[in-house]
C-alpha atoms as a PDB file:
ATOM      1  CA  UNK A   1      36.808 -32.621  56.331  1.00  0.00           C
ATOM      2  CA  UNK A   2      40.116 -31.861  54.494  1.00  0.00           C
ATOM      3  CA  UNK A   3      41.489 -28.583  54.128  1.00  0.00           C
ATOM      4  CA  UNK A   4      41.119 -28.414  50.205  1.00  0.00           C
ATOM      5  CA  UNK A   5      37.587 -29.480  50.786  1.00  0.00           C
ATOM      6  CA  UNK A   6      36.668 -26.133  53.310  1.00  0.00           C
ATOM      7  CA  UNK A   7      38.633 -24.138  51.135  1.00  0.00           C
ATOM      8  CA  UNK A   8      36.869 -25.380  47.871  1.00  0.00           C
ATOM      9  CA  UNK A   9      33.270 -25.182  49.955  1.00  0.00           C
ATOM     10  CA  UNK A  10      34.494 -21.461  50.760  1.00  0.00           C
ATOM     11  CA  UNK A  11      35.062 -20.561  47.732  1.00  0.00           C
ATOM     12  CA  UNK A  12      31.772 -21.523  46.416  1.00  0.00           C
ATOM     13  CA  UNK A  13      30.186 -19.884  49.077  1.00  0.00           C
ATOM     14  CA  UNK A  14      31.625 -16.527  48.533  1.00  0.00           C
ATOM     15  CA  UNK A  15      31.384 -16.781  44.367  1.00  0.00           C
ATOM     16  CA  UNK A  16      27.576 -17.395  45.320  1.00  0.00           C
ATOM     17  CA  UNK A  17      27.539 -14.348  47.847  1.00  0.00           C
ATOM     18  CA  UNK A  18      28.708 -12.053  45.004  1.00  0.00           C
ATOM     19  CA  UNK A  19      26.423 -13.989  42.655  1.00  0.00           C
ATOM     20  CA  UNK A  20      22.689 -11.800  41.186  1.00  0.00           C
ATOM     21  CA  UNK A  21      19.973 -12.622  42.311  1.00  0.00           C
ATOM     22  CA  UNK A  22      18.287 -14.140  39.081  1.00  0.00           C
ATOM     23  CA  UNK A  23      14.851 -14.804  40.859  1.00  0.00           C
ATOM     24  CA  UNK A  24      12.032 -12.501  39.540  1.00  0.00           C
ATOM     25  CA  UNK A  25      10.701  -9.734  41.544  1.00  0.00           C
ATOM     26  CA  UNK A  26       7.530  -8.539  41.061  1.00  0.00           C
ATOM     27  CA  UNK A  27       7.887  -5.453  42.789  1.00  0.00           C
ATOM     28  CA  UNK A  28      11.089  -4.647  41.758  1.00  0.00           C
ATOM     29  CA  UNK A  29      11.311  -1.443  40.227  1.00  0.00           C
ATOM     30  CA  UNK A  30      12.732  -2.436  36.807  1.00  0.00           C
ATOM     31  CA  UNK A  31      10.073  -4.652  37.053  1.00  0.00           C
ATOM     32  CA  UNK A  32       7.143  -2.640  37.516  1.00  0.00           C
ATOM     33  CA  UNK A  33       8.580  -0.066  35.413  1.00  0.00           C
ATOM     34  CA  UNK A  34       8.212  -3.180  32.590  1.00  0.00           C
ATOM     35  CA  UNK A  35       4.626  -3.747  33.168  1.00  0.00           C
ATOM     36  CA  UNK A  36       3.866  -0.187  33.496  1.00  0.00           C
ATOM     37  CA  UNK A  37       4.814   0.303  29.879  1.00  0.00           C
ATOM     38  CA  UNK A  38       3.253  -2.740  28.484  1.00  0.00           C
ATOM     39  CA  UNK A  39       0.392  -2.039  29.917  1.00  0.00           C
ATOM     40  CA  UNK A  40       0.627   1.944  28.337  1.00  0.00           C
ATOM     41  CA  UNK A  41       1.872   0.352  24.992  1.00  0.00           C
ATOM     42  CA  UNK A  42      -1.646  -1.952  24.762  1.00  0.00           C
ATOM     43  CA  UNK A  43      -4.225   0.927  26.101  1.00  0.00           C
ATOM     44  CA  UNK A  44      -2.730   3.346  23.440  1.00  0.00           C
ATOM     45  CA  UNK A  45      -2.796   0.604  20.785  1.00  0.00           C
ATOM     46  CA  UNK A  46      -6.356   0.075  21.845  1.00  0.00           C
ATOM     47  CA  UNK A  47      -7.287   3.779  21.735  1.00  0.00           C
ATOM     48  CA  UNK A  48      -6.145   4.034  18.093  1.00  0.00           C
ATOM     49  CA  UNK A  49      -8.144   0.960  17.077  1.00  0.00           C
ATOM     50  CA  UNK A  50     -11.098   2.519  18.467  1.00  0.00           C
ATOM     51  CA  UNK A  51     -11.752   4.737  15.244  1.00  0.00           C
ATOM     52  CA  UNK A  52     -10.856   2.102  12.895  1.00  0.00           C
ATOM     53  CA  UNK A  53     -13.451  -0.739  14.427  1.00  0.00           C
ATOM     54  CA  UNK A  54     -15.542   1.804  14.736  1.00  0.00           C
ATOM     55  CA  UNK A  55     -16.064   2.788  11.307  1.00  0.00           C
ATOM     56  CA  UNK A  56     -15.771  -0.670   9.929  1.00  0.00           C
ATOM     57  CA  UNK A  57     -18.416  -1.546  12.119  1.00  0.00           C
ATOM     58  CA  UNK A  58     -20.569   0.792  10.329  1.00  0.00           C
ATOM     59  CA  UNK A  59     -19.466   0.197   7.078  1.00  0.00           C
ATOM     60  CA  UNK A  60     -20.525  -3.359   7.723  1.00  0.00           C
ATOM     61  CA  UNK A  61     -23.841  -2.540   9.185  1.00  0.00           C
ATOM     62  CA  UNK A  62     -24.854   0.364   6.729  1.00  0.00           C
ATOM     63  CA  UNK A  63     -23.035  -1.255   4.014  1.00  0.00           C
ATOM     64  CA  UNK A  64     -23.512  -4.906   4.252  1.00  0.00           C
ATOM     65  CA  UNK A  65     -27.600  -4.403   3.760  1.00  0.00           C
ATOM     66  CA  UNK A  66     -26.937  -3.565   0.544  1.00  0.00           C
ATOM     67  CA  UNK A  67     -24.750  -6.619  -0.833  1.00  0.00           C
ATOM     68  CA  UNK A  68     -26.439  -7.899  -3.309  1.00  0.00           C
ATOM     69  CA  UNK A  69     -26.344  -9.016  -6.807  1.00  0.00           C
ATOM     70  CA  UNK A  70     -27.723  -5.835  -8.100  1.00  0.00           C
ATOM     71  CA  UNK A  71     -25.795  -3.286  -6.305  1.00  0.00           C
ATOM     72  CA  UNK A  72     -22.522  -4.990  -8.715  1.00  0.00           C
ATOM     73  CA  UNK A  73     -24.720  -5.278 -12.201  1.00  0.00           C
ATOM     74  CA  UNK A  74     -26.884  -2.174 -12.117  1.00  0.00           C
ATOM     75  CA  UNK A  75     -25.812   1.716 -13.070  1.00  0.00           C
ATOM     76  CA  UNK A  76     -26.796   4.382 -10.347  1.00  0.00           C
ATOM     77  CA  UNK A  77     -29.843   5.282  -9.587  1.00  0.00           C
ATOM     78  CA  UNK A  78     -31.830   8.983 -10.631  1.00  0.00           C
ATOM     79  CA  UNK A  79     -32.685  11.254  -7.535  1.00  0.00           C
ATOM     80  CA  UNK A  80     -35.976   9.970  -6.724  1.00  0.00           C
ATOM     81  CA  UNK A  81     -35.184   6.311  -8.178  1.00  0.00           C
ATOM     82  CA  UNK A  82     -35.063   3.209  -5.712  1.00  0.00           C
ATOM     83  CA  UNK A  83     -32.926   0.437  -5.672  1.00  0.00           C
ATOM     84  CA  UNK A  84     -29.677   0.751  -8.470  1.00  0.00           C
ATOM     85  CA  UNK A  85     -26.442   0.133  -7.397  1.00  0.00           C
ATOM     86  CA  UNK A  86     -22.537   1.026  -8.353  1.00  0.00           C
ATOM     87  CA  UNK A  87     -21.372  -1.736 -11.481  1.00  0.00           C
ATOM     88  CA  UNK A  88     -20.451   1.042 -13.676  1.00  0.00           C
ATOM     89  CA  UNK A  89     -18.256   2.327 -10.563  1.00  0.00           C
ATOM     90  CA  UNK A  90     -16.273  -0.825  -9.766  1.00  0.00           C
ATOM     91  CA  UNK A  91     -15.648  -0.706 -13.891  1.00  0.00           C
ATOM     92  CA  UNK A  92     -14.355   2.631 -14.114  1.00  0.00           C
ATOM     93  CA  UNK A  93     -12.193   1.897 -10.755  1.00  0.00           C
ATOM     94  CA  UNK A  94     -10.741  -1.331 -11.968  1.00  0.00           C
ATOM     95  CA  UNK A  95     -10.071   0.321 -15.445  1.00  0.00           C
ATOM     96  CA  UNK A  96      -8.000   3.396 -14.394  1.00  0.00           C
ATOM     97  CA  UNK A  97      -6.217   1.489 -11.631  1.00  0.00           C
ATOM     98  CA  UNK A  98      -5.137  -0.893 -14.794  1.00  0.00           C
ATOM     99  CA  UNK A  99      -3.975   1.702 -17.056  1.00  0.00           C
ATOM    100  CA  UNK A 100      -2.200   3.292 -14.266  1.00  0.00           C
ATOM    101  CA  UNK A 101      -0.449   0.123 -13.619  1.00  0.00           C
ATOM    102  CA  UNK A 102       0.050  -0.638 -17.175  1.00  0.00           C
ATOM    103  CA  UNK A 103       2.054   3.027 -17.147  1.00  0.00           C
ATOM    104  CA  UNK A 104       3.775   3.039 -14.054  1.00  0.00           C
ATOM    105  CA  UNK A 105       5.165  -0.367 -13.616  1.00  0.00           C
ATOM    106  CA  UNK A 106       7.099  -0.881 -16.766  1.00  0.00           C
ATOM    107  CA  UNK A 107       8.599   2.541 -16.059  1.00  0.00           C
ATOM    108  CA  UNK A 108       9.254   2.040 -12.468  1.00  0.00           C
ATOM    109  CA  UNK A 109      11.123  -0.955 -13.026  1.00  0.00           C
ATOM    110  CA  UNK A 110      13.486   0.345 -15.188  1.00  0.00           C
ATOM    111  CA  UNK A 111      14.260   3.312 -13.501  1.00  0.00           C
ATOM    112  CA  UNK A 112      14.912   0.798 -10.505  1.00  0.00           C
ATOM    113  CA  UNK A 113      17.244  -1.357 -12.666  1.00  0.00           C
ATOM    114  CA  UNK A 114      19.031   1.851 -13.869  1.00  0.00           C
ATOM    115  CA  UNK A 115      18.994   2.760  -9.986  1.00  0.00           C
ATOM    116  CA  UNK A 116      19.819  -0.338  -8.387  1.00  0.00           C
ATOM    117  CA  UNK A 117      22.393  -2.149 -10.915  1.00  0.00           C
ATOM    118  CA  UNK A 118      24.126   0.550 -13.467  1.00  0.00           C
ATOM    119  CA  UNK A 119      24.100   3.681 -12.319  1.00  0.00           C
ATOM    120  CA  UNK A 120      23.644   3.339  -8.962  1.00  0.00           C
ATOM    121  CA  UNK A 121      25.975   6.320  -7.551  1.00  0.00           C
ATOM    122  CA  UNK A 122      25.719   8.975 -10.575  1.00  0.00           C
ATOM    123  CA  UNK A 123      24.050  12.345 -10.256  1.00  0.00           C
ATOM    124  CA  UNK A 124      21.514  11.246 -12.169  1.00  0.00           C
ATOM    125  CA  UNK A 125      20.654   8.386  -9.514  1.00  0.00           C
ATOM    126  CA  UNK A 126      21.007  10.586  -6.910  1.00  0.00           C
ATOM    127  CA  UNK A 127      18.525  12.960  -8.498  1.00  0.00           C
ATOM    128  CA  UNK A 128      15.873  10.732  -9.564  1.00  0.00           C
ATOM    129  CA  UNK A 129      16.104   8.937  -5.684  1.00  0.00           C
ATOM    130  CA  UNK A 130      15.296  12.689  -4.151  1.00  0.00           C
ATOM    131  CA  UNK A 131      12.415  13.264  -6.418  1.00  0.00           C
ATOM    132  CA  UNK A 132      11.421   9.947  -6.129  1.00  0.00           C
ATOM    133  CA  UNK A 133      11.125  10.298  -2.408  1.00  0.00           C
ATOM    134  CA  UNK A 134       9.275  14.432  -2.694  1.00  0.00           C
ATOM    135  CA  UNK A 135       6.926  12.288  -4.698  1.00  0.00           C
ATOM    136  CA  UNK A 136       5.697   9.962  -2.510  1.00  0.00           C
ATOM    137  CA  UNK A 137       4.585  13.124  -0.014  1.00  0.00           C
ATOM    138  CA  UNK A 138       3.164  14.913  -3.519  1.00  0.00           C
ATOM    139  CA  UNK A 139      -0.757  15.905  -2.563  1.00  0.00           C
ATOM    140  CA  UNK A 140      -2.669  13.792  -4.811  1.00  0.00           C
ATOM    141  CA  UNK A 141      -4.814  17.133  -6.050  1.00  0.00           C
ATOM    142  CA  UNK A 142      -1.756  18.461  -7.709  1.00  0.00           C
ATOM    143  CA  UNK A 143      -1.060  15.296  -9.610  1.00  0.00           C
ATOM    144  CA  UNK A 144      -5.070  15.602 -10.703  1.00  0.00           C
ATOM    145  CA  UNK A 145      -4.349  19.321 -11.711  1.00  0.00           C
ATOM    146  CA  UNK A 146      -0.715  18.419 -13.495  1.00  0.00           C
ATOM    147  CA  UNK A 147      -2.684  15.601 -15.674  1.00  0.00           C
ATOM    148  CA  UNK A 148      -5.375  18.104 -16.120  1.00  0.00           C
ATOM    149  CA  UNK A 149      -3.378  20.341 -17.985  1.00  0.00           C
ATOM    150  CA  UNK A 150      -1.241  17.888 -19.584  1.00  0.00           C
ATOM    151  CA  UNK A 151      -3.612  15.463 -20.650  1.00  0.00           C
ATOM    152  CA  UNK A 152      -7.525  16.676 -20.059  1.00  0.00           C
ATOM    153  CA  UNK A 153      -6.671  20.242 -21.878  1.00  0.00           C
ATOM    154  CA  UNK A 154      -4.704  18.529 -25.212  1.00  0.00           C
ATOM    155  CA  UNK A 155      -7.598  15.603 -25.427  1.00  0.00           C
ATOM    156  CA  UNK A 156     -10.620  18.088 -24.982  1.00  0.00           C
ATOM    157  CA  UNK A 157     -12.534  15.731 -22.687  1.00  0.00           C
ATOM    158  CA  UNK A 158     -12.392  13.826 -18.953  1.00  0.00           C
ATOM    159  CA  UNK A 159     -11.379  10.369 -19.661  1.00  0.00           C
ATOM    160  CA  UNK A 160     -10.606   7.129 -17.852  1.00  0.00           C
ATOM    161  CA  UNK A 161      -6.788   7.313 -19.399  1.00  0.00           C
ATOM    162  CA  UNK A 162      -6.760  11.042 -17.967  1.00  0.00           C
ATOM    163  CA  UNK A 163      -7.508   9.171 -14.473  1.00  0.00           C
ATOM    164  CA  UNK A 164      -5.125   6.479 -15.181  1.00  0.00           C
ATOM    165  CA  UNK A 165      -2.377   8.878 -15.449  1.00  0.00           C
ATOM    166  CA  UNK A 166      -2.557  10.700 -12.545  1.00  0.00           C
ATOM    167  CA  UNK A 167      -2.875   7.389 -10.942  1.00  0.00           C
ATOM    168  CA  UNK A 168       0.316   6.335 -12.407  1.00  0.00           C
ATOM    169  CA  UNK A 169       1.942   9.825 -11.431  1.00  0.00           C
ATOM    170  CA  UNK A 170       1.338   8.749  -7.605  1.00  0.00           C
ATOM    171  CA  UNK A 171       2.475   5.195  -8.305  1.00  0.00           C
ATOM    172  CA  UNK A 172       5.672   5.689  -9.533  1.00  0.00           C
ATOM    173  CA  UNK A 173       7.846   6.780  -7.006  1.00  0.00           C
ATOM    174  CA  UNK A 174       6.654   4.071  -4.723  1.00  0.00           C
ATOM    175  CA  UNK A 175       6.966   1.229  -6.667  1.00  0.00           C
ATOM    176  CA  UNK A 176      10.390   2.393  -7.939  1.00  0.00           C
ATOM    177  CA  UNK A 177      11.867   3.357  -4.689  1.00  0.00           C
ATOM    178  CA  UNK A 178      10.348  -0.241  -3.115  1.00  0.00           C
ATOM    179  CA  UNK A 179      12.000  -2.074  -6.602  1.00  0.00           C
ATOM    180  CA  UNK A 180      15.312  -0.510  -5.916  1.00  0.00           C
ATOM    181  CA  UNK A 181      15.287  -1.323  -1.955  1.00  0.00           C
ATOM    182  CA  UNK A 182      14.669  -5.011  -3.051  1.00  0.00           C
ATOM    183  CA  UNK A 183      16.938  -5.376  -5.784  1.00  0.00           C
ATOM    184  CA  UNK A 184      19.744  -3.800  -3.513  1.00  0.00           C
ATOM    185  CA  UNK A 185      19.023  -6.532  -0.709  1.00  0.00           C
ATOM    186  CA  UNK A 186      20.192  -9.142  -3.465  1.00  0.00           C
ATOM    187  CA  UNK A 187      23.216 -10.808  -2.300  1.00  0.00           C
ATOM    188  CA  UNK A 188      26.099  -9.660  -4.083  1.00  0.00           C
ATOM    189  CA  UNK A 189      28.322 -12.835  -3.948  1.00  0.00           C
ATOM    190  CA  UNK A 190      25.007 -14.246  -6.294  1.00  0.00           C
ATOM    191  CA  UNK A 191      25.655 -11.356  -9.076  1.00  0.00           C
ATOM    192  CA  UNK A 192      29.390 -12.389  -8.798  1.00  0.00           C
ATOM    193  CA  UNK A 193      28.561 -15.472  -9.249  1.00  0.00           C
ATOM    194  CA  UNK A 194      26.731 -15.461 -12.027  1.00  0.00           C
ATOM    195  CA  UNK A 195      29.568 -12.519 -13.662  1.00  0.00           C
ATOM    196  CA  UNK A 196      31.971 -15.737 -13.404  1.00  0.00           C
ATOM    197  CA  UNK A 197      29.928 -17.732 -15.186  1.00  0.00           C
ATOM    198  CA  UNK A 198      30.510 -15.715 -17.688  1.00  0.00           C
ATOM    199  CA  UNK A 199      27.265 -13.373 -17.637  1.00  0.00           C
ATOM    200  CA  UNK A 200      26.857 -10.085 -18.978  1.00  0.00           C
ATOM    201  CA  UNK A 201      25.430  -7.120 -16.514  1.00  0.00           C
ATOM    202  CA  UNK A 202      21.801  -7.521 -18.369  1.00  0.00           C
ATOM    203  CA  UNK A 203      21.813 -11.480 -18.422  1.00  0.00           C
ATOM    204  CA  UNK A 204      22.687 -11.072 -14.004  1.00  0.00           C
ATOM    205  CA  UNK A 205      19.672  -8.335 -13.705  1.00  0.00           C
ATOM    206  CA  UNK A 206      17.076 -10.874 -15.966  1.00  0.00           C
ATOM    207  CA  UNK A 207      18.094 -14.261 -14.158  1.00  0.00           C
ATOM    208  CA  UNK A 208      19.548 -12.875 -10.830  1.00  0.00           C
ATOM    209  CA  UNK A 209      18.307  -9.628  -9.673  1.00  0.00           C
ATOM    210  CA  UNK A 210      15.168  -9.547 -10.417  1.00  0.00           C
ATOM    211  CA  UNK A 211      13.714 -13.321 -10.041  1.00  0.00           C
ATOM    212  CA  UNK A 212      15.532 -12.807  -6.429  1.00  0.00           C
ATOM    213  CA  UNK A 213      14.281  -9.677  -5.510  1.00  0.00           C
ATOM    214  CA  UNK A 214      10.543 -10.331  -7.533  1.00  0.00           C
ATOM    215  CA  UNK A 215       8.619 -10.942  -3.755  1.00  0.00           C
ATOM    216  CA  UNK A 216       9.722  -7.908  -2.525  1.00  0.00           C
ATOM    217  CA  UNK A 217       8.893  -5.942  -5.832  1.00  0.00           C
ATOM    218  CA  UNK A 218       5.606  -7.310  -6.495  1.00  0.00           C
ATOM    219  CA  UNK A 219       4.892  -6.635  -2.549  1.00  0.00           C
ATOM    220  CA  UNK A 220       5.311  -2.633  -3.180  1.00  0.00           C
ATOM    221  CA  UNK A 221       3.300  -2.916  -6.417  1.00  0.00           C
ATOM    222  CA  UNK A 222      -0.035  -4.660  -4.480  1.00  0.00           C
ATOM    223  CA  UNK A 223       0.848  -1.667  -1.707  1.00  0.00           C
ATOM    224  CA  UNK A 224       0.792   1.231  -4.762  1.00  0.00           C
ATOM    225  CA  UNK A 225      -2.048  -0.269  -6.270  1.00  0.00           C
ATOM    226  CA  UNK A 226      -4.283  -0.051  -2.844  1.00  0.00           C
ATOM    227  CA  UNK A 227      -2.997   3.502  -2.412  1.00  0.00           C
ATOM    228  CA  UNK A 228      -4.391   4.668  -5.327  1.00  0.00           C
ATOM    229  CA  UNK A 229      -7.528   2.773  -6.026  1.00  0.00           C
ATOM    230  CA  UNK A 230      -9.053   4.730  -2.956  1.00  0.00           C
ATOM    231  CA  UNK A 231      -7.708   8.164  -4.662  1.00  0.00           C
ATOM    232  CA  UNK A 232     -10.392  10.583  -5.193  1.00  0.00           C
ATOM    233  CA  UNK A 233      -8.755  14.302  -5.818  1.00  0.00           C
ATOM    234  CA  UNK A 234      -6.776  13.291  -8.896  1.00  0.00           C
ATOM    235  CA  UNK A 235     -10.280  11.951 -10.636  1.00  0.00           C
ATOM    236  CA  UNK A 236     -12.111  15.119  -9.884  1.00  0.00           C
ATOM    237  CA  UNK A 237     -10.213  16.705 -12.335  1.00  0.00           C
ATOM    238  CA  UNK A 238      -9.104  13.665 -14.741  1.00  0.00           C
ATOM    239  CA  UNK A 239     -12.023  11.215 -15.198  1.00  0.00           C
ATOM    240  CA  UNK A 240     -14.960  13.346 -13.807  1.00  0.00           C
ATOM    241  CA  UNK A 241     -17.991  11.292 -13.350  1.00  0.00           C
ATOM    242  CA  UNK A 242     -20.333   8.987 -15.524  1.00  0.00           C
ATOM    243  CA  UNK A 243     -23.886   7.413 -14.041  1.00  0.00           C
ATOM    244  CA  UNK A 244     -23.033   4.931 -17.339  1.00  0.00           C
ATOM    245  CA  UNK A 245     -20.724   1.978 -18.369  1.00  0.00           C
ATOM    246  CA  UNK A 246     -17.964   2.718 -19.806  1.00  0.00           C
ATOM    247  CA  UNK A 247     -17.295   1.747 -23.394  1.00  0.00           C
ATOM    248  CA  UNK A 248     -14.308   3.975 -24.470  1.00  0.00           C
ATOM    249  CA  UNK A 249     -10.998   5.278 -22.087  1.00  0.00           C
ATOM    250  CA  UNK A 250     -11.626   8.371 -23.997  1.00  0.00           C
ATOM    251  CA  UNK A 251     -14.991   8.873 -22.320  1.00  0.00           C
ATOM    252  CA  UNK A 252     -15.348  10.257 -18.822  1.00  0.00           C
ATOM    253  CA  UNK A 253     -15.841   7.163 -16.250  1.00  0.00           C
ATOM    254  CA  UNK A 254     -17.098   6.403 -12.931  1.00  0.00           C
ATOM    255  CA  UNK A 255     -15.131   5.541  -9.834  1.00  0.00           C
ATOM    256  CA  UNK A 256     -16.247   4.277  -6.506  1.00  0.00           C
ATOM    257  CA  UNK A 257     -14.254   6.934  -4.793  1.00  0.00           C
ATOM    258  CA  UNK A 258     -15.917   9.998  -6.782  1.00  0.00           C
ATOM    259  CA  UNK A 259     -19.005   7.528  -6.173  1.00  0.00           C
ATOM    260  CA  UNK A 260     -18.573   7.842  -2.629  1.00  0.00           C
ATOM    261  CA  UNK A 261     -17.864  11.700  -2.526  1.00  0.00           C
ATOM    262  CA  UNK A 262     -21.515  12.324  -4.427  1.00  0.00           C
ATOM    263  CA  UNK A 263     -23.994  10.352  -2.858  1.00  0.00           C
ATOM    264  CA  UNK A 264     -22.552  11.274   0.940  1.00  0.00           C
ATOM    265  CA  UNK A 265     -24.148  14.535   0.207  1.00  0.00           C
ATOM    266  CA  UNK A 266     -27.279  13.537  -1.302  1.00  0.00           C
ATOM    267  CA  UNK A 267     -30.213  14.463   0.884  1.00  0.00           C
ATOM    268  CA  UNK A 268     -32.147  10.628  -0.346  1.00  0.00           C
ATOM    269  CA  UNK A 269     -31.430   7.693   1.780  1.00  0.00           C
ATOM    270  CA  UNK A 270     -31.257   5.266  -1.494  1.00  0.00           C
ATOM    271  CA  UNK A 271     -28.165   6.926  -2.554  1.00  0.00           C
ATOM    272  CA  UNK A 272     -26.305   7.511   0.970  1.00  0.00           C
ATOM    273  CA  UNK A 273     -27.029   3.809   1.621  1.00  0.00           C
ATOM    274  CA  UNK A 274     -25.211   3.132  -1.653  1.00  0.00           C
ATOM    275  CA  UNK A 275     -22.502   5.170  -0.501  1.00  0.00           C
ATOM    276  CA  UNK A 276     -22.215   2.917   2.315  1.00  0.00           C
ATOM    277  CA  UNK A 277     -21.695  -0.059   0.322  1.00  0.00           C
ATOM    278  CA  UNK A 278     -19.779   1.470  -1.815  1.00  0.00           C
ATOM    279  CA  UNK A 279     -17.200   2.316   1.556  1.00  0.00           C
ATOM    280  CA  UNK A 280     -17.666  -0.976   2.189  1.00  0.00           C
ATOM    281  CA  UNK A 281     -16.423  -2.553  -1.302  1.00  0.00           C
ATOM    282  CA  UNK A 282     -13.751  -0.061  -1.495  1.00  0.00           C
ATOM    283  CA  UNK A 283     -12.556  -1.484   2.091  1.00  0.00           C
ATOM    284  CA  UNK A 284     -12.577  -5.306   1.036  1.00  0.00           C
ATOM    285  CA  UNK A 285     -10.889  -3.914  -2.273  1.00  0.00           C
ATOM    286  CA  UNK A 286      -7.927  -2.214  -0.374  1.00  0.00           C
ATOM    287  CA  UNK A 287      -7.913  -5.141   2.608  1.00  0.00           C
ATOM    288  CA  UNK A 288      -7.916  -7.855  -0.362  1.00  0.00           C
ATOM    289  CA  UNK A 289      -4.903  -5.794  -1.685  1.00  0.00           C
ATOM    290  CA  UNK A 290      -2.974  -5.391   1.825  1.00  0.00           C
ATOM    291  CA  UNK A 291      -3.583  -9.199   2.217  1.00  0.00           C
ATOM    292  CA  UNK A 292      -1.537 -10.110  -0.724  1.00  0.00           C
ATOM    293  CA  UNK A 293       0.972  -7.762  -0.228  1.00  0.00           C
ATOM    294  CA  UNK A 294       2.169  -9.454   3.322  1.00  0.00           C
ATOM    295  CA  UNK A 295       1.044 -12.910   2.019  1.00  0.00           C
ATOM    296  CA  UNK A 296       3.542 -12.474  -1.195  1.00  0.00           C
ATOM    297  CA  UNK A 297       6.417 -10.357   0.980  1.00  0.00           C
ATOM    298  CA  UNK A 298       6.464 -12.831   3.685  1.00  0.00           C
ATOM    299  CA  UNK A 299       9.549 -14.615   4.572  1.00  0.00           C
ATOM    300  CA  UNK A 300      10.130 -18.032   2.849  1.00  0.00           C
ATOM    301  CA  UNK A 301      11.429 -20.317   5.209  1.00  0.00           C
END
């Protein structure tokens, strides 16, 4: 063998002396450390499921007997009454969840244009982000009690468009806070782009901004919508109650939530087994609405 050749073959030999060792080791501590955690990370992630399958076990054991045609056509039942179920509930839900949305989403969209695309770095923007973000921490009660004195006290009655209102009061900040977040992850060289076609600010936000940004925005919507259709405190002092359909917003209404809350503490089986299925409906309603929220937010590839 040459002398270049030993010296090459020595080289090699000492650059794969001072080379790792890539191999895996089980027992290494780094490596155990690893599995250690992973296994951790998956009991405590198990533990907190626990609750959760737990009660939507029961909802769909208690709940699920009473699925039935009648239990979405028929008012409540009296005290002593059999059978009945909660139509007049799913209305009065569905109703005030509407007129909230019919309230808050116009408003929260402009506030996010104003946010996002004009003002973006004026006191005013800076003010209306902070109380946007108190908001979305704001006890539901209180926004119940504000619409109660606002709106309950000037109409003299409970109403489904008190109810809507305080709905839309604990919409607001989320869907306006989520529309700004999207409309800020446009791309800006698209706005200049469209600016050099010769585009005015309001023609970029119409045919730029928002089509862009209109996943992501309708995504925060679905999630404000599922927030508040379980809501409960703000309709105890808004829309009351109603064991009939509702043929006015003017008139006090049923909700599944305020449903829910009654016939728990009912002392006849009928109406704590319709409290079950009610659970249960307001579960598939708020699932149905979590669904669509990560089907439409997705990532297009």
């Amino acid at each position: 063998m040459s002398k270049v050749s030993q010296y090459q073959d020595g080289g090699i030999s000492r650059a794969r002396s001072f080379a790792p060792d890539l191999r895996h080791n089980a027992f290494e501590a780094r490596a155990m450390a690893n599995v250690l955690l992973t296994a951790g990370a998956w009991f405590v992630a198990a533990l907190g499921a626990v609750p959760l399958v737990s009660v939507i076990y029961m909802l769909v054991v208690k709940g699920g007997a009473r699925l039935n045609t009648e239990l979405f056509t028929e008012l409540p039942p009296a005290g002593f009454e059999m059978g009945g179920g909660i139509g007049n509930a799913i209305q009065g839900t569905l109703v005030t969840v509407g007129i909230a949305s019919a309230i808050s989403i116009p408003i929260a969209l402009l506030a996010a244009i104003y946010l996002a695309e004009f003002r973006p770095n004026s006191n005013i923007a800076v003010a209306a982000r902070f109380l946007s973000k108190v908001l979305t921490g704001f006890p539901s009660i209180l926004a119940g009690v504000f619409v109660y004195a606002a709106v309950v006290l000037l109409m003299g009655t409970y109403s489904a468009l008190a109810g809507g209102v305080a709905l839309a009061v604990l919409m607001l900040p989320t869907v306006t806070l989520t529309a700004e977040g999207a409309m800020r992850m446009v791309p800006q060289r698209m706005k200049d782009a469209a600016i050099g076609m010769g585009c005015t600010k309001t023609q970029v936000v119409w045919s730029v901004t928002l089509p862009t940004a209109l996943p992501s925005i309708v995504t925060g919507v679905i999630l404000a919508v599922a927030r508040v259709a379980g809501e409960s405190a703000p309709l105890l002092f808004t829309a009351l109650f109603s064991n009939y359909w509702l043929r006015s917003v003017k008139e006090p209404t049923a909700s599944l939530s305020i449903l829910i809350y009654n016939f728990s503490s009912m002392p006849f089986e009928n109406q704590i087994e319709l409290a079950w299925a009610a659970s249960l409906v307001l579960v598939l309603i708020v699932l149905t609405f979590n669904i669509l929220s990560r089907f439409i937010g997705r990532p297009q590839v």
